[in-house]
C-alpha atoms as a PDB file:
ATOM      1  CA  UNK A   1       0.000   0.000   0.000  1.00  0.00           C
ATOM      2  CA  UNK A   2       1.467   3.381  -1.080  1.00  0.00           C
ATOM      3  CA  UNK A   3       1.394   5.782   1.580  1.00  0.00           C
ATOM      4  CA  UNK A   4      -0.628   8.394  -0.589  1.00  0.00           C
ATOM      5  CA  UNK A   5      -3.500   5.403  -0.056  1.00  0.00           C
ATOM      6  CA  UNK A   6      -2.157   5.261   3.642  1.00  0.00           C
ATOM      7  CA  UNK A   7      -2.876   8.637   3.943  1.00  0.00           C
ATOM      8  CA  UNK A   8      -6.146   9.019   2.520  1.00  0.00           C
ATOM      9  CA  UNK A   9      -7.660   6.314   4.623  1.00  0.00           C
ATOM     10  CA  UNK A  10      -6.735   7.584   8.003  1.00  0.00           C
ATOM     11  CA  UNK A  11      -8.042  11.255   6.723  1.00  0.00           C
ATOM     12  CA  UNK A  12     -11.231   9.608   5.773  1.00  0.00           C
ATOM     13  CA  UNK A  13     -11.143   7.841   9.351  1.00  0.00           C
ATOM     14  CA  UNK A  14     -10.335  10.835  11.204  1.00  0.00           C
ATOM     15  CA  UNK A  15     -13.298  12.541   9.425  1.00  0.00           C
ATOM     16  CA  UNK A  16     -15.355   9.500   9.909  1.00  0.00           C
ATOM     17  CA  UNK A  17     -14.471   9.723  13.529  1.00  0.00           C
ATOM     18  CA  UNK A  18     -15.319  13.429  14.323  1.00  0.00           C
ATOM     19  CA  UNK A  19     -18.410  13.417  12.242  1.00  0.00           C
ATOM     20  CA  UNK A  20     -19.661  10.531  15.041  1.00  0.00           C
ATOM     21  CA  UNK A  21     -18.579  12.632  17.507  1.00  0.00           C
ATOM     22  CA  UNK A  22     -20.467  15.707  16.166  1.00  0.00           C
ATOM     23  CA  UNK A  23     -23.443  13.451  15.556  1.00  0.00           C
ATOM     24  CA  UNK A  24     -23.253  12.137  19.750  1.00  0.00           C
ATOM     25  CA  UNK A  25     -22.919  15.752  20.524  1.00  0.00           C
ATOM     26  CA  UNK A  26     -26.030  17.029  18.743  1.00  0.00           C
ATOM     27  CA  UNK A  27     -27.783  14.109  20.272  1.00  0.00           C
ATOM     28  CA  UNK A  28     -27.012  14.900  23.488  1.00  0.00           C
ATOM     29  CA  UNK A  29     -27.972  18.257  23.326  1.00  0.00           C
ATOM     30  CA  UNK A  30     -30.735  19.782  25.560  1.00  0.00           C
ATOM     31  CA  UNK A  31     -33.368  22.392  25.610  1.00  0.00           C
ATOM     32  CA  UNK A  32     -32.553  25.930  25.105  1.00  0.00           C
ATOM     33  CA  UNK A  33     -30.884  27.860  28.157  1.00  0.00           C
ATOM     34  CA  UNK A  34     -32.779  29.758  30.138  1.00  0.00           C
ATOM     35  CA  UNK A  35     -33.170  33.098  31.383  1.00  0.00           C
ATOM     36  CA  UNK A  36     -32.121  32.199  35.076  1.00  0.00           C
ATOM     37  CA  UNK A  37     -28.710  30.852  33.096  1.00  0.00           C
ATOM     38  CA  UNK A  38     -27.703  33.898  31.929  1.00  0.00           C
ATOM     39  CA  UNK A  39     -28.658  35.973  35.272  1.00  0.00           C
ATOM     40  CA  UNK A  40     -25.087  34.924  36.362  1.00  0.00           C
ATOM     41  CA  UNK A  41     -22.069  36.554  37.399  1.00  0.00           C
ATOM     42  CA  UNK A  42     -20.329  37.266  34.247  1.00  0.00           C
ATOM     43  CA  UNK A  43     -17.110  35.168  34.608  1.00  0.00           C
ATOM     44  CA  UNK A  44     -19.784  32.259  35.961  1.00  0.00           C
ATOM     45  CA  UNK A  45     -21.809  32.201  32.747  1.00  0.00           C
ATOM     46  CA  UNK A  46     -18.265  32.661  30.776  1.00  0.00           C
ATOM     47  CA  UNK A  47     -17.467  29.292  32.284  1.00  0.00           C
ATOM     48  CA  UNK A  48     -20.680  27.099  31.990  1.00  0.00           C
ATOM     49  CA  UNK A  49     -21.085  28.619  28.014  1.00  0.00           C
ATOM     50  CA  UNK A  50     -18.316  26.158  27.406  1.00  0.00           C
ATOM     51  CA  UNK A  51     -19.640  22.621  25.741  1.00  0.00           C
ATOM     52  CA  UNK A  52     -23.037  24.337  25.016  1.00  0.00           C
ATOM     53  CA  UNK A  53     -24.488  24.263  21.680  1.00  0.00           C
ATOM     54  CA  UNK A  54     -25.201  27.502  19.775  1.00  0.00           C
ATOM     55  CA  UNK A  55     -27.574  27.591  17.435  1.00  0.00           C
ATOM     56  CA  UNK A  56     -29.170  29.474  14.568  1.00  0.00           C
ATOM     57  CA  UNK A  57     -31.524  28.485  11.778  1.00  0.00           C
ATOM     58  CA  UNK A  58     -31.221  30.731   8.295  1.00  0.00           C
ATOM     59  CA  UNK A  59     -31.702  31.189   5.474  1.00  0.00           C
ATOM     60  CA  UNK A  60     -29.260  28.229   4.667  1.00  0.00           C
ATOM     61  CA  UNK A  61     -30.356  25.775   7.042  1.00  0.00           C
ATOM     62  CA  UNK A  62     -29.910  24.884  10.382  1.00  0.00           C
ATOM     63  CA  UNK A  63     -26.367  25.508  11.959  1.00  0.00           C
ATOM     64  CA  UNK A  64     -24.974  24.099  15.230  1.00  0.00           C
ATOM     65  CA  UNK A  65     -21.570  24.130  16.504  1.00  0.00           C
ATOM     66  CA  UNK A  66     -19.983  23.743  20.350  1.00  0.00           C
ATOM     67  CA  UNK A  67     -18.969  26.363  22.238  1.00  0.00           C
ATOM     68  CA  UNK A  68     -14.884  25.953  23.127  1.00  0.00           C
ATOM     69  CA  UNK A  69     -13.762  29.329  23.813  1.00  0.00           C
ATOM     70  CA  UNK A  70     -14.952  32.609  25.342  1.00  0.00           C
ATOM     71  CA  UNK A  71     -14.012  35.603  26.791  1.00  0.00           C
ATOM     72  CA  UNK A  72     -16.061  37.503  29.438  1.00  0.00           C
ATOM     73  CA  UNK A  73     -16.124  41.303  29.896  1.00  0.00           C
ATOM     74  CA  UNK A  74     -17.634  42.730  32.818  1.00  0.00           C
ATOM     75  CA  UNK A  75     -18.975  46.073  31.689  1.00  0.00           C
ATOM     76  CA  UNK A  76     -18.429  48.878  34.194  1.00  0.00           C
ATOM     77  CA  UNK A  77     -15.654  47.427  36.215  1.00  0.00           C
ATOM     78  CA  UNK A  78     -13.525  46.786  32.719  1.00  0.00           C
ATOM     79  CA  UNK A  79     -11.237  49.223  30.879  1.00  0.00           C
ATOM     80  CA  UNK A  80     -11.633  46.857  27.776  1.00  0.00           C
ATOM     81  CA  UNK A  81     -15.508  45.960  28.113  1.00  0.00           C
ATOM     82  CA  UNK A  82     -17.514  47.998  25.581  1.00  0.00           C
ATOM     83  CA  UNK A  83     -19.847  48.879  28.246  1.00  0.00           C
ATOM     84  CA  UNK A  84     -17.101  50.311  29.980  1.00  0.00           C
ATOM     85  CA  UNK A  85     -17.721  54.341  29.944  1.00  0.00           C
ATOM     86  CA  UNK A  86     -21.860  54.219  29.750  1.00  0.00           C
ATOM     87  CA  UNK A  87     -24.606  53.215  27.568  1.00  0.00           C
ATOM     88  CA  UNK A  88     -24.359  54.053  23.535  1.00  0.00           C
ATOM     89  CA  UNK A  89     -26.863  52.884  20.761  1.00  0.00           C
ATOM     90  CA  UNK A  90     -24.454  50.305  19.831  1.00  0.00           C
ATOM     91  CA  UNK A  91     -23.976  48.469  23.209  1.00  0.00           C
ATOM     92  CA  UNK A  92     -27.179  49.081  24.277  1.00  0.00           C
ATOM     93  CA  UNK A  93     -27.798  44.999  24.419  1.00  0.00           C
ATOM     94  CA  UNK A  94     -25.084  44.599  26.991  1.00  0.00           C
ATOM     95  CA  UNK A  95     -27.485  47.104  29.737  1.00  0.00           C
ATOM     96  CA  UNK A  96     -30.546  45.251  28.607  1.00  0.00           C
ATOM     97  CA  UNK A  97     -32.207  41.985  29.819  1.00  0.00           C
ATOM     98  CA  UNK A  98     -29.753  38.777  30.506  1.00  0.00           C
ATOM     99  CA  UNK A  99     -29.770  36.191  27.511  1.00  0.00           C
ATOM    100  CA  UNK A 100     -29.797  38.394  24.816  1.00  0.00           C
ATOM    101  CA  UNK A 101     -27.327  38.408  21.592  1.00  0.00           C
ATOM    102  CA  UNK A 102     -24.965  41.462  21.683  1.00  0.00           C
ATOM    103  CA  UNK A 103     -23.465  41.458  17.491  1.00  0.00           C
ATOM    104  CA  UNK A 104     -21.019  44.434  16.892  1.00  0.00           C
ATOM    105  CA  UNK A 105     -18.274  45.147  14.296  1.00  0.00           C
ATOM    106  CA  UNK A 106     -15.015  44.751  14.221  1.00  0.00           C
ATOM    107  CA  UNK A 107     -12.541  46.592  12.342  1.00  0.00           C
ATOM    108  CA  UNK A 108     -15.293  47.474   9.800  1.00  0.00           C
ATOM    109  CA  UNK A 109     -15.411  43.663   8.746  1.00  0.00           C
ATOM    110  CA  UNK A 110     -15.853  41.160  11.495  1.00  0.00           C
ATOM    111  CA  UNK A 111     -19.120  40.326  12.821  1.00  0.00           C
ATOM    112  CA  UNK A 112     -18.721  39.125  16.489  1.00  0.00           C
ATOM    113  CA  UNK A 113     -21.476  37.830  19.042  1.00  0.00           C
ATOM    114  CA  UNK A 114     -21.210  38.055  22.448  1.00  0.00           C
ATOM    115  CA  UNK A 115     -24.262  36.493  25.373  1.00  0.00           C
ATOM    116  CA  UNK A 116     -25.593  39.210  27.560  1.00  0.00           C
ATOM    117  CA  UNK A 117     -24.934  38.141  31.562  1.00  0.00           C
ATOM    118  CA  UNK A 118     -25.238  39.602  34.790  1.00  0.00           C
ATOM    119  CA  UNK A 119     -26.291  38.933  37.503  1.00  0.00           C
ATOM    120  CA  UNK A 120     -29.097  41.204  39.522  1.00  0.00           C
ATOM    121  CA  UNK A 121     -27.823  44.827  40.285  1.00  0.00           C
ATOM    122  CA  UNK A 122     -25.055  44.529  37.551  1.00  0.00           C
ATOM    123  CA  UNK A 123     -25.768  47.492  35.218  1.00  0.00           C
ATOM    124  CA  UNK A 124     -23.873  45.798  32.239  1.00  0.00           C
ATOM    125  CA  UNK A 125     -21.997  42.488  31.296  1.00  0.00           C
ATOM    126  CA  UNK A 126     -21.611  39.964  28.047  1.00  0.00           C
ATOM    127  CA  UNK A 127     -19.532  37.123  26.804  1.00  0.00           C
ATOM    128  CA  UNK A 128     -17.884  36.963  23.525  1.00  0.00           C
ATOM    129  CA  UNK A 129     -17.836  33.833  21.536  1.00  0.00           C
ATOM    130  CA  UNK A 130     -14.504  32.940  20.700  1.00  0.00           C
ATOM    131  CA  UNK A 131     -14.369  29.867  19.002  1.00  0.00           C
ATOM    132  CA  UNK A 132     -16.381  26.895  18.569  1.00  0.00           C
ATOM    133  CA  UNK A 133     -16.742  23.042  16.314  1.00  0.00           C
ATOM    134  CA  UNK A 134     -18.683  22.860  14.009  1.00  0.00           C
ATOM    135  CA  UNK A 135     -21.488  19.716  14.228  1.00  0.00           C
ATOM    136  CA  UNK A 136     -24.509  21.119  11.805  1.00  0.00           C
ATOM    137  CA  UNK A 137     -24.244  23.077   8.427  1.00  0.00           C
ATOM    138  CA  UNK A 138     -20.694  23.595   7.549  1.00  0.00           C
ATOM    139  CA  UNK A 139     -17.865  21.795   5.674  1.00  0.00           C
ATOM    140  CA  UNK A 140     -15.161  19.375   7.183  1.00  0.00           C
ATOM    141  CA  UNK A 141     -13.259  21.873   8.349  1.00  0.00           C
ATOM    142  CA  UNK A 142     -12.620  21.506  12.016  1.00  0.00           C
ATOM    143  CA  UNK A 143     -11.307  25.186  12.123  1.00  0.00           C
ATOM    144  CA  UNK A 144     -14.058  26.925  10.415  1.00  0.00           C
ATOM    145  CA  UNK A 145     -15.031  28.682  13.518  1.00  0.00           C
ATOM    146  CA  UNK A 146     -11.581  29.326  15.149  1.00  0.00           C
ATOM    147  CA  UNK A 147     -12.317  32.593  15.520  1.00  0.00           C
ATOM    148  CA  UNK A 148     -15.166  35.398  16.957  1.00  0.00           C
ATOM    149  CA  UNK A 149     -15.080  36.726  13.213  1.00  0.00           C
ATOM    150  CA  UNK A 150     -15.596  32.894  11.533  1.00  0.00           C
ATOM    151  CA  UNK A 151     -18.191  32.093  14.455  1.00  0.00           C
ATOM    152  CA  UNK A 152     -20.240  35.503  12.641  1.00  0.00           C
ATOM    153  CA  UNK A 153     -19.280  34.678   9.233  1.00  0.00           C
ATOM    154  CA  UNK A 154     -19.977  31.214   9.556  1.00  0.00           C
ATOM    155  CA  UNK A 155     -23.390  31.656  11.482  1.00  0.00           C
ATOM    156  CA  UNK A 156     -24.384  34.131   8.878  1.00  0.00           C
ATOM    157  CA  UNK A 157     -25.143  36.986  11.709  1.00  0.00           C
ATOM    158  CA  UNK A 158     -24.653  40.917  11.197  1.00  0.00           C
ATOM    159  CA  UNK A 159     -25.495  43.435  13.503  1.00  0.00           C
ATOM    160  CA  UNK A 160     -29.078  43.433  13.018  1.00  0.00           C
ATOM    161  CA  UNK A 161     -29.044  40.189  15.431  1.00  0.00           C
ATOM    162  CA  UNK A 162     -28.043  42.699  18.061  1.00  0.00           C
ATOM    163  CA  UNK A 163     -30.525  42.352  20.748  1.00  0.00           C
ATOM    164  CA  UNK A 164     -31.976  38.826  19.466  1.00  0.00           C
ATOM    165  CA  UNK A 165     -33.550  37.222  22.477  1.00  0.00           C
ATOM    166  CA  UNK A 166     -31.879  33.805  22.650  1.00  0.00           C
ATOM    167  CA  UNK A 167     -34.972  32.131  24.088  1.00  0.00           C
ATOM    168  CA  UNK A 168     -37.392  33.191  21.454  1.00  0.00           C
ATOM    169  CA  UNK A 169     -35.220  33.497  18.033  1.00  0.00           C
ATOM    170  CA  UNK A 170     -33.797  31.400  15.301  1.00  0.00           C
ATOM    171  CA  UNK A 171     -30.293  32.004  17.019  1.00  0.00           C
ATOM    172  CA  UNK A 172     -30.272  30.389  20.526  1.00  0.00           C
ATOM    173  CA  UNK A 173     -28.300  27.983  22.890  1.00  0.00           C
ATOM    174  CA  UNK A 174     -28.804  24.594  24.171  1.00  0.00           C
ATOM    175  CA  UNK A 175     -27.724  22.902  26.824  1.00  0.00           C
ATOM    176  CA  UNK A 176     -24.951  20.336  26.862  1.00  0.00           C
ATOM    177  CA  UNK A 177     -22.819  18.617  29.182  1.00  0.00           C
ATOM    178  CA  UNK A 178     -20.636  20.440  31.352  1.00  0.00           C
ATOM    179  CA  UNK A 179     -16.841  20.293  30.238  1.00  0.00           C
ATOM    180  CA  UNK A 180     -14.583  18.426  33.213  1.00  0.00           C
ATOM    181  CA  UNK A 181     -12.528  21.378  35.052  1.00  0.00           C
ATOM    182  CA  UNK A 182      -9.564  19.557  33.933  1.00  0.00           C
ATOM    183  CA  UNK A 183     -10.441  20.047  29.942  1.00  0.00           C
ATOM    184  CA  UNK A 184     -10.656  23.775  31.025  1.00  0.00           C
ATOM    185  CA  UNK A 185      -7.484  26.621  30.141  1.00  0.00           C
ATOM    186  CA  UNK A 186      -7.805  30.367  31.232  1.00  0.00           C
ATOM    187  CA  UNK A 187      -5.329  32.506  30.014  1.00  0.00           C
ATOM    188  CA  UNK A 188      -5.319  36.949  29.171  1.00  0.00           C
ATOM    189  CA  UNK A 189      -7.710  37.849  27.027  1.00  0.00           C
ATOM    190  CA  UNK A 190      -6.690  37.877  23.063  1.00  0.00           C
ATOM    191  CA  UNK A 191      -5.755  41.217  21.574  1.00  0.00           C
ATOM    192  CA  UNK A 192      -5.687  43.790  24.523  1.00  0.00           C
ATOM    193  CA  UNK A 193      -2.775  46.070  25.714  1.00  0.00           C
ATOM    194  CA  UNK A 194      -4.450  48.647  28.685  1.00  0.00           C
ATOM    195  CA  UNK A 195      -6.501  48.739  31.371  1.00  0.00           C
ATOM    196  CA  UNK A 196      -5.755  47.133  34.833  1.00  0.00           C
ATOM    197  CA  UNK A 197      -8.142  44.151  33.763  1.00  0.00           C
ATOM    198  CA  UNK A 198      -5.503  43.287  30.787  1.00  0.00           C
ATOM    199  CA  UNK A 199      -3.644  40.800  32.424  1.00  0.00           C
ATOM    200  CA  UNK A 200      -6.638  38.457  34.061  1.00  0.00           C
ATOM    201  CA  UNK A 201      -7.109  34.909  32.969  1.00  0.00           C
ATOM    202  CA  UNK A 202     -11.251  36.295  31.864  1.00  0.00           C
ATOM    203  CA  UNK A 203     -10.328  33.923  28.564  1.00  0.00           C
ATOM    204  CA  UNK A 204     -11.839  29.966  28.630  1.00  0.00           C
ATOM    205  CA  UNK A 205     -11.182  26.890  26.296  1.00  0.00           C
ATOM    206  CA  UNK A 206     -11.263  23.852  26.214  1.00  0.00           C
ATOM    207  CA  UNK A 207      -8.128  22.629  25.832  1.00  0.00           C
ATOM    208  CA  UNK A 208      -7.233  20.693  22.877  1.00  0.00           C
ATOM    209  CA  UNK A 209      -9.887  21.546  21.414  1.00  0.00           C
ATOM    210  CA  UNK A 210      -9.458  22.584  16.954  1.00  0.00           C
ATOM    211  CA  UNK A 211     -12.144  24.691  17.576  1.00  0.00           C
ATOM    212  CA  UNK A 212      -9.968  26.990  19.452  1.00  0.00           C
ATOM    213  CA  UNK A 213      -8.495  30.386  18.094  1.00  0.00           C
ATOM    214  CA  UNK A 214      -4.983  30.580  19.132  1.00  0.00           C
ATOM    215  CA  UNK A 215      -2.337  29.605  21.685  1.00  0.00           C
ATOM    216  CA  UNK A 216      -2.300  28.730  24.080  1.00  0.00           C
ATOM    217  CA  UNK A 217      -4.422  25.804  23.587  1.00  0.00           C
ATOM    218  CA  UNK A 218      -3.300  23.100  25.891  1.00  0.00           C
END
């Protein structure tokens, strides 16, 4: 056996092997979080987002893929939160009701989501979606969504989803099972250089996971 041949059957196993996995995952999934979920400490909600399913069904079709890595800002206690110096049109999802989508721009291209949560008394607080793997509606590609731009690319979302309620709209999440404390990495969040909140560990993955964005990983 030439090792072309060698190669092509344990790609074709390896896909054969994550597509049962994706199919276990989907099967396993529950009912769509609810409010009380999201009515969380930030950094809590951050934390249990990991392993659940996000959801939205589109024009295309239905899309799923699990949550693996987030990021949670906590609004006015964070130099680097959006919500940081006071209510504008554009954040105006992150003072509103918990469990509500929050879709802004980035650098005039990337659509990114982020999951409204607070707990009572908090005036503002959300959690960006990081990265996620992919089990509905998308190609073979396990790193389709390593990324908060590919997760709003790939889900199709702009910023009119901005405010969507996540209980009652075609974008939504469902419960899964919790990922093990030891499958769990924390590390700075990605991309930020000021603030005295710069240096805490408010990022979560799972680790190993292809679905993550960047290093570290493990």
């Amino acid at each position: 056996m030439g090792s072309a041949t060698r190669s092509t059957r344990a790609a074709r196993s390896e896909a054969g092997t994550r597509s049962d996995r994706q199919s276990r995952i989907l099967a396993r999934s529950g009912p769509v979080l609810s409010r009380a979920f999201y009515a969380r400490p930030t950094l809590a909600v951050a934390r249990d987002l990991l392993g659940k399913v996000l959801a939205h069904d589109g024009p295309a079709g239905r899309k799923a893929a699990r949550i693996v890595e987030v990021e949670a800002y906590l609004g006015a206690d964070d130099p680097s939160s959006h919500a940081y110096r006071g209510l504008t049109e554009r954040n105006r999802p992150m003072f509103g009701e918990p469990g509500h989508a929050y879709v802004y721009l980035s650098y005039g291209v990337h659509r990114c989501m982020n999951v409204v949560a607070k707990s009572a008394g908090r005036p503002a607080g959300a959690v960006l979606l990081r990265g996620a793997e992919p089990l509905e509606g998308f190609g073979g590609d396990p790193r389709v969504l390593a990324g908060p731009g590919l997760i709003g690319r790939g889900f199709g979302l702009t910023t009119a989803h901005s405010g969507a309620d996540l209980l009652a709209s075609p974008l939504r999440i469902h419960d899964a099972p919790a990922v093990p404390a030891s499958l769990v990495g924390r590390s700075a969040r990605v991309g930020l250089s000021s603030g005295h909140t710069v240096d805490h560990a408010w990022r979560l993955y799972v680790r190993g996971s292809p679905g993550v964005s960047r290093s570290p990983r493990i």
